[in-house]
PDB file of N, CA and C in Angstrom:
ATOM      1  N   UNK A   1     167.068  80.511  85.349  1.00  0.00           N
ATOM      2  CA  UNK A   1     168.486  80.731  85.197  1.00  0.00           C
ATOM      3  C   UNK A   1     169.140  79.401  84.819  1.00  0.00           C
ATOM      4  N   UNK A   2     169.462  79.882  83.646  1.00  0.00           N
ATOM      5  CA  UNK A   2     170.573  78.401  83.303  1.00  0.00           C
ATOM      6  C   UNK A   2     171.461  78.233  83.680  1.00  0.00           C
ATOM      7  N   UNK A   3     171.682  76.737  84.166  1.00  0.00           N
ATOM      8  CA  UNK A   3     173.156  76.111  85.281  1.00  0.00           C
ATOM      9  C   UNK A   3     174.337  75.922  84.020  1.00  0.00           C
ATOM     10  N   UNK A   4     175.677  76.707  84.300  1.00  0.00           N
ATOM     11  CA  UNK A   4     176.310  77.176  83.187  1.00  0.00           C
ATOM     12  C   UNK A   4     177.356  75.992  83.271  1.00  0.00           C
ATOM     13  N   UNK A   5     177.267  74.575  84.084  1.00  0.00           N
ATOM     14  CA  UNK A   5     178.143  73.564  84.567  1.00  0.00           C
ATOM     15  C   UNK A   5     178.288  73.826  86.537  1.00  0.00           C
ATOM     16  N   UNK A   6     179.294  73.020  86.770  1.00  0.00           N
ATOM     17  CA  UNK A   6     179.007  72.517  88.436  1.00  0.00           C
ATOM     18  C   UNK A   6     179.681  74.042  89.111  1.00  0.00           C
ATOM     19  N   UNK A   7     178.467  74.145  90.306  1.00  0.00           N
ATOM     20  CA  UNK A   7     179.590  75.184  91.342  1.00  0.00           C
ATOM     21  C   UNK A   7     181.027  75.375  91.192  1.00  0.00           C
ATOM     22  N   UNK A   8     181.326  76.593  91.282  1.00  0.00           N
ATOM     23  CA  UNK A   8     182.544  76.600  91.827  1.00  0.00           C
ATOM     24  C   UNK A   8     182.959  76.777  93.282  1.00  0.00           C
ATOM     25  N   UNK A   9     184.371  76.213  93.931  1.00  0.00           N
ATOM     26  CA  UNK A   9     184.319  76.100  95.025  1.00  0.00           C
ATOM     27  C   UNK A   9     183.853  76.995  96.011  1.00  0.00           C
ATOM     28  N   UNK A  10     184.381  77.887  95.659  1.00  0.00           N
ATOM     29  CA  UNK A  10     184.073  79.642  96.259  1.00  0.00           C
ATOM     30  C   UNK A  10     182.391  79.289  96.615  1.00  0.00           C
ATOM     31  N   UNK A  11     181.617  79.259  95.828  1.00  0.00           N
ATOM     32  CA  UNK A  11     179.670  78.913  95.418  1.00  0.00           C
ATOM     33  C   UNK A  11     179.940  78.061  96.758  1.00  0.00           C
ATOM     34  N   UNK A  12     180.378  76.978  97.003  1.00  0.00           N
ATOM     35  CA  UNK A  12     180.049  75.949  97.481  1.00  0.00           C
ATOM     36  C   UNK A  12     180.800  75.813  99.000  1.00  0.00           C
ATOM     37  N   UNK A  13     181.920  77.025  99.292  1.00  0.00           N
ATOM     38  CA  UNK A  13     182.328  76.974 100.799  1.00  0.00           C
ATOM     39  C   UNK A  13     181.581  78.259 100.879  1.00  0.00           C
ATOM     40  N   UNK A  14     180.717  79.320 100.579  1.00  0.00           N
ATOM     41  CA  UNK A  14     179.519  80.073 100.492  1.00  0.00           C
ATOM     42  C   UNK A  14     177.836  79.378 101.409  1.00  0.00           C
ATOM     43  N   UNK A  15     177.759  78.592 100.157  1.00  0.00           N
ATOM     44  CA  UNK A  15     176.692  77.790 100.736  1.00  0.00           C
ATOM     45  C   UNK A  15     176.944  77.014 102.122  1.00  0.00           C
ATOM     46  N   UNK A  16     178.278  75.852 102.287  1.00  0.00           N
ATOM     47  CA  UNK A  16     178.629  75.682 103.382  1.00  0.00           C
ATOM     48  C   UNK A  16     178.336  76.515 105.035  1.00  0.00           C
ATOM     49  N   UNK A  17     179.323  77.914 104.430  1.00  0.00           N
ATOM     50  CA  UNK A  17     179.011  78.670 105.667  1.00  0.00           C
ATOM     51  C   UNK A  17     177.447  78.937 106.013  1.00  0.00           C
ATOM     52  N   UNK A  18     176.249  79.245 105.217  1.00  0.00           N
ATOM     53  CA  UNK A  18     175.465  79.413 105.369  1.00  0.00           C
ATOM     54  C   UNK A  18     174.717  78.515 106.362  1.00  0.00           C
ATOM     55  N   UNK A  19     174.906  77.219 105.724  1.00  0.00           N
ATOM     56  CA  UNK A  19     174.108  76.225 106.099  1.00  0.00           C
ATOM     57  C   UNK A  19     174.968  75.879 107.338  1.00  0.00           C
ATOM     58  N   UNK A  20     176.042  76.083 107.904  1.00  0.00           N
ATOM     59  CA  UNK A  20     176.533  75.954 109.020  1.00  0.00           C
ATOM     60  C   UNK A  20     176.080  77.182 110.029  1.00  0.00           C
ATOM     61  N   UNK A  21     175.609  78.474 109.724  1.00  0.00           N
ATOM     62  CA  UNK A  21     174.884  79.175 110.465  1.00  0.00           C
ATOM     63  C   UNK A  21     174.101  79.043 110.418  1.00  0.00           C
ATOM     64  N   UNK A  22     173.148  78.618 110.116  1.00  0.00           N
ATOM     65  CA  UNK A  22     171.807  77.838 110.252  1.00  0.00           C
ATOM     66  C   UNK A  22     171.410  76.855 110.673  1.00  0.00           C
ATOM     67  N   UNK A  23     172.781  75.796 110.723  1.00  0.00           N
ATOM     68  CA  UNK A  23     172.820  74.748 111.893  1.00  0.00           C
ATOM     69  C   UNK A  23     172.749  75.598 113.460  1.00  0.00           C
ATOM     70  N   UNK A  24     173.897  76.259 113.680  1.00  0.00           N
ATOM     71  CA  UNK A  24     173.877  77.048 114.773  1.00  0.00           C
ATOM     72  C   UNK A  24     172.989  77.680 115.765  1.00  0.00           C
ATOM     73  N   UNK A  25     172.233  78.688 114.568  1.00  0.00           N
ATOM     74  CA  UNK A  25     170.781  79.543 115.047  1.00  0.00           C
ATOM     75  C   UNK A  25     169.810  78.228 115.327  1.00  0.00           C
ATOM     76  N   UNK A  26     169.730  77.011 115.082  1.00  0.00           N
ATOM     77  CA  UNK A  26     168.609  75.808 114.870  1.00  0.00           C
ATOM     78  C   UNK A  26     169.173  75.364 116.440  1.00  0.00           C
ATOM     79  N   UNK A  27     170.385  75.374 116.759  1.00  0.00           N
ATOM     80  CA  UNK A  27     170.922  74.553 117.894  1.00  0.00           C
ATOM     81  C   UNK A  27     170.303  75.379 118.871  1.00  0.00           C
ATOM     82  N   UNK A  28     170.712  76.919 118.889  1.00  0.00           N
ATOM     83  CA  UNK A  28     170.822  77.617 120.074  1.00  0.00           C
ATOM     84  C   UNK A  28     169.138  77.962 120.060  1.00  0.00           C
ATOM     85  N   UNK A  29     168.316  77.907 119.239  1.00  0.00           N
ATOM     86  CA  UNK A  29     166.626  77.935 119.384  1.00  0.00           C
ATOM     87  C   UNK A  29     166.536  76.549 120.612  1.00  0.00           C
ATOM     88  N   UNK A  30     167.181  75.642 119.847  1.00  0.00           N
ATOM     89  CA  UNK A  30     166.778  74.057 120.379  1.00  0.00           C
ATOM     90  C   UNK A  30     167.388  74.029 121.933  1.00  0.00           C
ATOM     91  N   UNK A  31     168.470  74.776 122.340  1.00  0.00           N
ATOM     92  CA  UNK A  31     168.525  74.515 123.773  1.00  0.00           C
ATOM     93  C   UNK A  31     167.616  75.483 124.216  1.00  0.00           C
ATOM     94  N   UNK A  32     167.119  76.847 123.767  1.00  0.00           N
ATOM     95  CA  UNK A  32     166.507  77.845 124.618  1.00  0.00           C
ATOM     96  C   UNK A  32     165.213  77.038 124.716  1.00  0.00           C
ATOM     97  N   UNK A  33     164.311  76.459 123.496  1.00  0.00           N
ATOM     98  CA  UNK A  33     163.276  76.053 123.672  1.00  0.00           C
ATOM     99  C   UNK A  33     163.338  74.451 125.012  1.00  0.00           C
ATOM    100  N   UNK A  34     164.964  73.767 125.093  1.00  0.00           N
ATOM    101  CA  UNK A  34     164.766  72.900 126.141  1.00  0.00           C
ATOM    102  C   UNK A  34     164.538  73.578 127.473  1.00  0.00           C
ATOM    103  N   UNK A  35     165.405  74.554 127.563  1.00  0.00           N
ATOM    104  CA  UNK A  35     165.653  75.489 128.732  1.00  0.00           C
ATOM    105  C   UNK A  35     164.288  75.814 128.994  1.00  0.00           C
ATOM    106  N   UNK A  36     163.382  76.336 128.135  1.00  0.00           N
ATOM    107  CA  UNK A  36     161.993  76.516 128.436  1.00  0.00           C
ATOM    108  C   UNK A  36     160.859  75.652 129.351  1.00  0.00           C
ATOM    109  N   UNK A  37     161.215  74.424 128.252  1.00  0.00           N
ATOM    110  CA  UNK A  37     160.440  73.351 129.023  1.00  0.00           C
ATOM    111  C   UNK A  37     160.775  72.959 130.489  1.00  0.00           C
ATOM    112  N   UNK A  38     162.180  72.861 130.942  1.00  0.00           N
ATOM    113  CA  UNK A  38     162.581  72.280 131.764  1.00  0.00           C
ATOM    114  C   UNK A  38     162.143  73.835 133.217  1.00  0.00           C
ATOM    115  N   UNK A  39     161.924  74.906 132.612  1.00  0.00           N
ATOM    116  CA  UNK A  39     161.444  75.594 133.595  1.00  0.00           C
ATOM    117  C   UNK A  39     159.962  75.647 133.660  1.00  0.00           C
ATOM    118  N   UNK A  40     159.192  75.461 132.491  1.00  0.00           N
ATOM    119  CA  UNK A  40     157.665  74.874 132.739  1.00  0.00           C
ATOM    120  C   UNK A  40     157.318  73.712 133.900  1.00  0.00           C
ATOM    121  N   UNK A  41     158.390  72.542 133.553  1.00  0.00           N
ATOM    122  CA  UNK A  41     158.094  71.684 133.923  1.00  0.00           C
ATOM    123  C   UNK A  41     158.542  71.879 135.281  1.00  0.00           C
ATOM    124  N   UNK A  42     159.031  72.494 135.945  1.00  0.00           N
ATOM    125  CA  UNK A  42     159.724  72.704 137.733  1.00  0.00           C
ATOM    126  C   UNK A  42     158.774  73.754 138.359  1.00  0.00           C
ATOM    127  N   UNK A  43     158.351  74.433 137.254  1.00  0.00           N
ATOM    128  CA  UNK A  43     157.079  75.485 137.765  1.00  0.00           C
ATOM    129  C   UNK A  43     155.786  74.848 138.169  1.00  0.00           C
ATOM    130  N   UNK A  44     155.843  73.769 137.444  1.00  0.00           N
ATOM    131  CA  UNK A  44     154.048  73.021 137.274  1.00  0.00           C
ATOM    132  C   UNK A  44     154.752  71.820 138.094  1.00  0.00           C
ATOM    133  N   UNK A  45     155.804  71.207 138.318  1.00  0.00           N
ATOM    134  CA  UNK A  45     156.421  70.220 139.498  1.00  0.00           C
ATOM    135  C   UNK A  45     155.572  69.065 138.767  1.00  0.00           C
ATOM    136  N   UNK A  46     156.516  68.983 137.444  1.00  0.00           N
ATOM    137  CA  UNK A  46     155.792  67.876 136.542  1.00  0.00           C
ATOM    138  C   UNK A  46     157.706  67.430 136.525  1.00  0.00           C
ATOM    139  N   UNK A  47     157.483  65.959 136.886  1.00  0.00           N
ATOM    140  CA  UNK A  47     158.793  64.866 136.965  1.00  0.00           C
ATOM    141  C   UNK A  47     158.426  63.893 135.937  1.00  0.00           C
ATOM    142  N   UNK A  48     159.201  63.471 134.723  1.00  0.00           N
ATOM    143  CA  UNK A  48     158.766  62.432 134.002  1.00  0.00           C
ATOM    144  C   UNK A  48     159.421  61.503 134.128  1.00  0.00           C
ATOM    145  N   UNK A  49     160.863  61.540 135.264  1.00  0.00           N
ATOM    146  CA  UNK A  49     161.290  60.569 134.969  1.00  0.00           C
ATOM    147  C   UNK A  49     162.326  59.966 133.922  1.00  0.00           C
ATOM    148  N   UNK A  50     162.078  60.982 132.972  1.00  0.00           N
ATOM    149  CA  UNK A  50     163.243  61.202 131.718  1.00  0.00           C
ATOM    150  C   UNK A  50     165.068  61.304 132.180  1.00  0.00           C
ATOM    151  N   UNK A  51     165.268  61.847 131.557  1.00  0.00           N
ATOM    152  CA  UNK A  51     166.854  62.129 131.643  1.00  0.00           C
ATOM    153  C   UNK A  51     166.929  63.315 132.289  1.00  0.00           C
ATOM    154  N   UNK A  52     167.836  63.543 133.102  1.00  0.00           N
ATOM    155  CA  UNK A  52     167.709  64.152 134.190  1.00  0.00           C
ATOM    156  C   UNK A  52     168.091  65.907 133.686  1.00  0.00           C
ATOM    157  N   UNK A  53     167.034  66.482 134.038  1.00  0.00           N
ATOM    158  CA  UNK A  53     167.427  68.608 132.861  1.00  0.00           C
ATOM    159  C   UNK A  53     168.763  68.969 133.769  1.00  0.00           C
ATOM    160  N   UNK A  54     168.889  69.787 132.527  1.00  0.00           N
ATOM    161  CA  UNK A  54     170.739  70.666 132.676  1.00  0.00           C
ATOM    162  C   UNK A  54     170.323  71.343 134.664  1.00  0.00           C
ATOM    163  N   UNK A  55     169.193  71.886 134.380  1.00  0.00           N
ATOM    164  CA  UNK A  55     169.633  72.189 135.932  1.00  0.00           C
ATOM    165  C   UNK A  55     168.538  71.054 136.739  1.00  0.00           C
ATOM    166  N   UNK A  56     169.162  71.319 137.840  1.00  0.00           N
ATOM    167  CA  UNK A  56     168.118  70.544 138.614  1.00  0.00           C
ATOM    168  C   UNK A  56     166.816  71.150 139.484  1.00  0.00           C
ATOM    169  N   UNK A  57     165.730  70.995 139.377  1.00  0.00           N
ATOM    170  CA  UNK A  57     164.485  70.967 139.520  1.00  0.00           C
ATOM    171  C   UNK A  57     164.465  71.997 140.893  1.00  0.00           C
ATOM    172  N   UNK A  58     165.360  71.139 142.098  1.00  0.00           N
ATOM    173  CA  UNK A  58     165.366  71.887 143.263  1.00  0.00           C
ATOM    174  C   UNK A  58     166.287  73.585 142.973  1.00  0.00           C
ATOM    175  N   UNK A  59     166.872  73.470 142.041  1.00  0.00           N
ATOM    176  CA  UNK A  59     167.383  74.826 142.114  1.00  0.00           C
ATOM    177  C   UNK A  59     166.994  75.809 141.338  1.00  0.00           C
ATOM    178  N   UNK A  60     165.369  75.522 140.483  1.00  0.00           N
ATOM    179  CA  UNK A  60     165.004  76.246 139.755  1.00  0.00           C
ATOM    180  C   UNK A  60     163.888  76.923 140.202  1.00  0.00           C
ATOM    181  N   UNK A  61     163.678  78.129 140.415  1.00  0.00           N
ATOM    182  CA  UNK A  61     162.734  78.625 141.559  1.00  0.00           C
ATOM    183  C   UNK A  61     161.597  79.405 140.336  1.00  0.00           C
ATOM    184  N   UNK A  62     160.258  79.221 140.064  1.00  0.00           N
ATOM    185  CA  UNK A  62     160.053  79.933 138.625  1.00  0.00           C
ATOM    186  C   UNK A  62     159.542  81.719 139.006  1.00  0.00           C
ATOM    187  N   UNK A  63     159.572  81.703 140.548  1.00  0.00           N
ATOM    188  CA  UNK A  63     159.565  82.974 140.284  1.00  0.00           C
ATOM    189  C   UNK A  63     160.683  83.970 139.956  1.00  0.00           C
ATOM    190  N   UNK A  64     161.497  83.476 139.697  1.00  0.00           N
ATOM    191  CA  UNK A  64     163.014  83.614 139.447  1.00  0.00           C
ATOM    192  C   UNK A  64     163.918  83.238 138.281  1.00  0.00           C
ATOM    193  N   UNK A  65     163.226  82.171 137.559  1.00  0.00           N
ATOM    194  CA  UNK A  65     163.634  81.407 136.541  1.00  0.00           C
ATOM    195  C   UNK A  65     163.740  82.084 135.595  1.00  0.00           C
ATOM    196  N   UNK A  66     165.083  82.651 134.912  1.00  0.00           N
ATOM    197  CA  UNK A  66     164.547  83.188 133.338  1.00  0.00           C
ATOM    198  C   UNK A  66     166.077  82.736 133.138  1.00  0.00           C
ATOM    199  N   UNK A  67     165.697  82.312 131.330  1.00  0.00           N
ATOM    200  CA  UNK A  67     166.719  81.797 130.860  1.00  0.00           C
ATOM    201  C   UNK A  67     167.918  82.808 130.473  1.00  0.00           C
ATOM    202  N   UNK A  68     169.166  82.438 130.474  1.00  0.00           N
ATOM    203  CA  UNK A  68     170.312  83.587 130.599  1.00  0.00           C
ATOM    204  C   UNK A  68     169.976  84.905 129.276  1.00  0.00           C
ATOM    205  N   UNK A  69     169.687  83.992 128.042  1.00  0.00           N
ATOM    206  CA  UNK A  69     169.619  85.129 127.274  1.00  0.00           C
ATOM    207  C   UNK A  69     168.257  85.940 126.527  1.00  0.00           C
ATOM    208  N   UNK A  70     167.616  85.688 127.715  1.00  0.00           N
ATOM    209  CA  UNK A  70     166.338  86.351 127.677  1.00  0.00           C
ATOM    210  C   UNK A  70     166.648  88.009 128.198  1.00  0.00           C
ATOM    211  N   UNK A  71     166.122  88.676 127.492  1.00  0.00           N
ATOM    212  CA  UNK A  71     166.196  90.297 128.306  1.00  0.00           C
ATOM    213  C   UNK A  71     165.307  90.509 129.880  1.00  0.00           C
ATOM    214  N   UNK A  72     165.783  91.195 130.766  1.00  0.00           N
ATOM    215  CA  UNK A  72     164.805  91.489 131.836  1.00  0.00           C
ATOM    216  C   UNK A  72     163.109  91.996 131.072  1.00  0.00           C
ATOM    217  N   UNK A  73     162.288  91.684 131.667  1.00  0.00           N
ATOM    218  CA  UNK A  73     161.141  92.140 131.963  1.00  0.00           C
ATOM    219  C   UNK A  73     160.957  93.285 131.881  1.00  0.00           C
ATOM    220  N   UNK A  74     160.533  94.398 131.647  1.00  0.00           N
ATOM    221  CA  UNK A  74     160.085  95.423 131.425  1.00  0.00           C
ATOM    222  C   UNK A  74     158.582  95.901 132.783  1.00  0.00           C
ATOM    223  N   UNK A  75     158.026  94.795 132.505  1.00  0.00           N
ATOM    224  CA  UNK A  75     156.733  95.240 133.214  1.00  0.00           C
ATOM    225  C   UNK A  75     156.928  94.512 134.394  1.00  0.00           C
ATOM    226  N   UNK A  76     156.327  95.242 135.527  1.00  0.00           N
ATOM    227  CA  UNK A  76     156.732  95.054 136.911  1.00  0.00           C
ATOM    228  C   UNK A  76     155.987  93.205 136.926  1.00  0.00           C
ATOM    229  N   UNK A  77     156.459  92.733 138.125  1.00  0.00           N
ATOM    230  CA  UNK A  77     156.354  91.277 138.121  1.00  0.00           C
ATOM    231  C   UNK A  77     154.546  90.953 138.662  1.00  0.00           C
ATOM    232  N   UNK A  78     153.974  91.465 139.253  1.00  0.00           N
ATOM    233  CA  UNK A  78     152.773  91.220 139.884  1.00  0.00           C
ATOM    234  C   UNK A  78     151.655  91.221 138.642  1.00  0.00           C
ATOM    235  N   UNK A  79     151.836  92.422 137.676  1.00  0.00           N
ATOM    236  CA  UNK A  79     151.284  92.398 136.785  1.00  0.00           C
ATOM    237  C   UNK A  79     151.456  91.389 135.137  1.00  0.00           C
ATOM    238  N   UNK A  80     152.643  90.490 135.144  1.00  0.00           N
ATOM    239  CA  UNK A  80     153.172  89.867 134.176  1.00  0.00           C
ATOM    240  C   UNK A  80     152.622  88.958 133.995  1.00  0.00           C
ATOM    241  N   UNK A  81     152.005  88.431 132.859  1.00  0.00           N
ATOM    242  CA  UNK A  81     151.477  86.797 132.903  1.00  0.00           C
ATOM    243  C   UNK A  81     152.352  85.625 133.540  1.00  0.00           C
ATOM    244  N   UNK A  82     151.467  84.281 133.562  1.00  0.00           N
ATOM    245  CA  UNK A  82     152.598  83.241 134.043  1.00  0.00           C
ATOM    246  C   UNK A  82     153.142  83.374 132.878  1.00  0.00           C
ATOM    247  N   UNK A  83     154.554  82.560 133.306  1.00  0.00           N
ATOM    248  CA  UNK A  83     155.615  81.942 132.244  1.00  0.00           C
ATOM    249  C   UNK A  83     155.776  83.217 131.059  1.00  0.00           C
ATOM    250  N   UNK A  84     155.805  84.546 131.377  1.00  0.00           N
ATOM    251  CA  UNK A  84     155.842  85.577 130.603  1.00  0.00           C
ATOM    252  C   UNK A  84     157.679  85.630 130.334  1.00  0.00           C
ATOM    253  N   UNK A  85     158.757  85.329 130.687  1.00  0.00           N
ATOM    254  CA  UNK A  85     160.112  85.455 130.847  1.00  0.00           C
ATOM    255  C   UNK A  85     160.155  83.905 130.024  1.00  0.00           C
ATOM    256  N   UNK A  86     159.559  82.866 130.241  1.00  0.00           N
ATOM    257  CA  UNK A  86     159.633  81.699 128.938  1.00  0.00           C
ATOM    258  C   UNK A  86     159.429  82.373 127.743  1.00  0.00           C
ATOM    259  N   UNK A  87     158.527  82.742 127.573  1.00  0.00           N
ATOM    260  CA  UNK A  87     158.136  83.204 126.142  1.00  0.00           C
ATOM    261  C   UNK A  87     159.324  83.971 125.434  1.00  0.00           C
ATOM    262  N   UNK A  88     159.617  85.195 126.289  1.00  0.00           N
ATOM    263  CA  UNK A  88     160.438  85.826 126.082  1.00  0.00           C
ATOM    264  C   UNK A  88     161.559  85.227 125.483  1.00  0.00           C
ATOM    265  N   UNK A  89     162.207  84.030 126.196  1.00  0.00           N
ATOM    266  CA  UNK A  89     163.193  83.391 125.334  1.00  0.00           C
ATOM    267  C   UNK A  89     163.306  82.537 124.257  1.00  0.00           C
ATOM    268  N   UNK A  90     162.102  81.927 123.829  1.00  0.00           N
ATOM    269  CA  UNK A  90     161.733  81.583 122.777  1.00  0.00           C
ATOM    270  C   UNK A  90     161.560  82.094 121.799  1.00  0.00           C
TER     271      UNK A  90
END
């Protein structure tokens, strides 16, 4: 396809929005996948010492732990793999 001269604005606050929802969906992956770790890491009672996670360690219980916008579980809890409600939110 031949470029017929430069975008027009319309083309180009188009593309904008796009690439600003795609910033978005990239952000909200990037906290669920922190949210993940930081409940791996309180499950397995691994401290690095880092910067201190959004919640704190003592109040994250992992049989209990699921991130807000993960759906409930379906399959009863005894039978669920570990860290099966991580996945889920990822």
């Amino acid at each position: 396809m031949a470029n017929c001269g430069p975008p027009s604005i319309s083309d180009l606050q188009n593309q904008i929005r796009a690439l600003s929802a795609n910033v978005s969906q990239t952000e909200a992956i990037a906290l669920k996948v922190q949210r993940a770790v930081e409940i791996i890491r309180a499950a397995l009672g691994i401290n690095t010492g880092g910067a201190s996670p959004s919640t704190p360690p003592s109040t994250v219980l992992p049989s209990t732990a699921q991130p807000s916008a993960a759906p409930p579980s379906t399959t009863p809890p005894s039978s669920a793999p570990p860290f099966s409600n991580v996945t889920e939110a990822v």
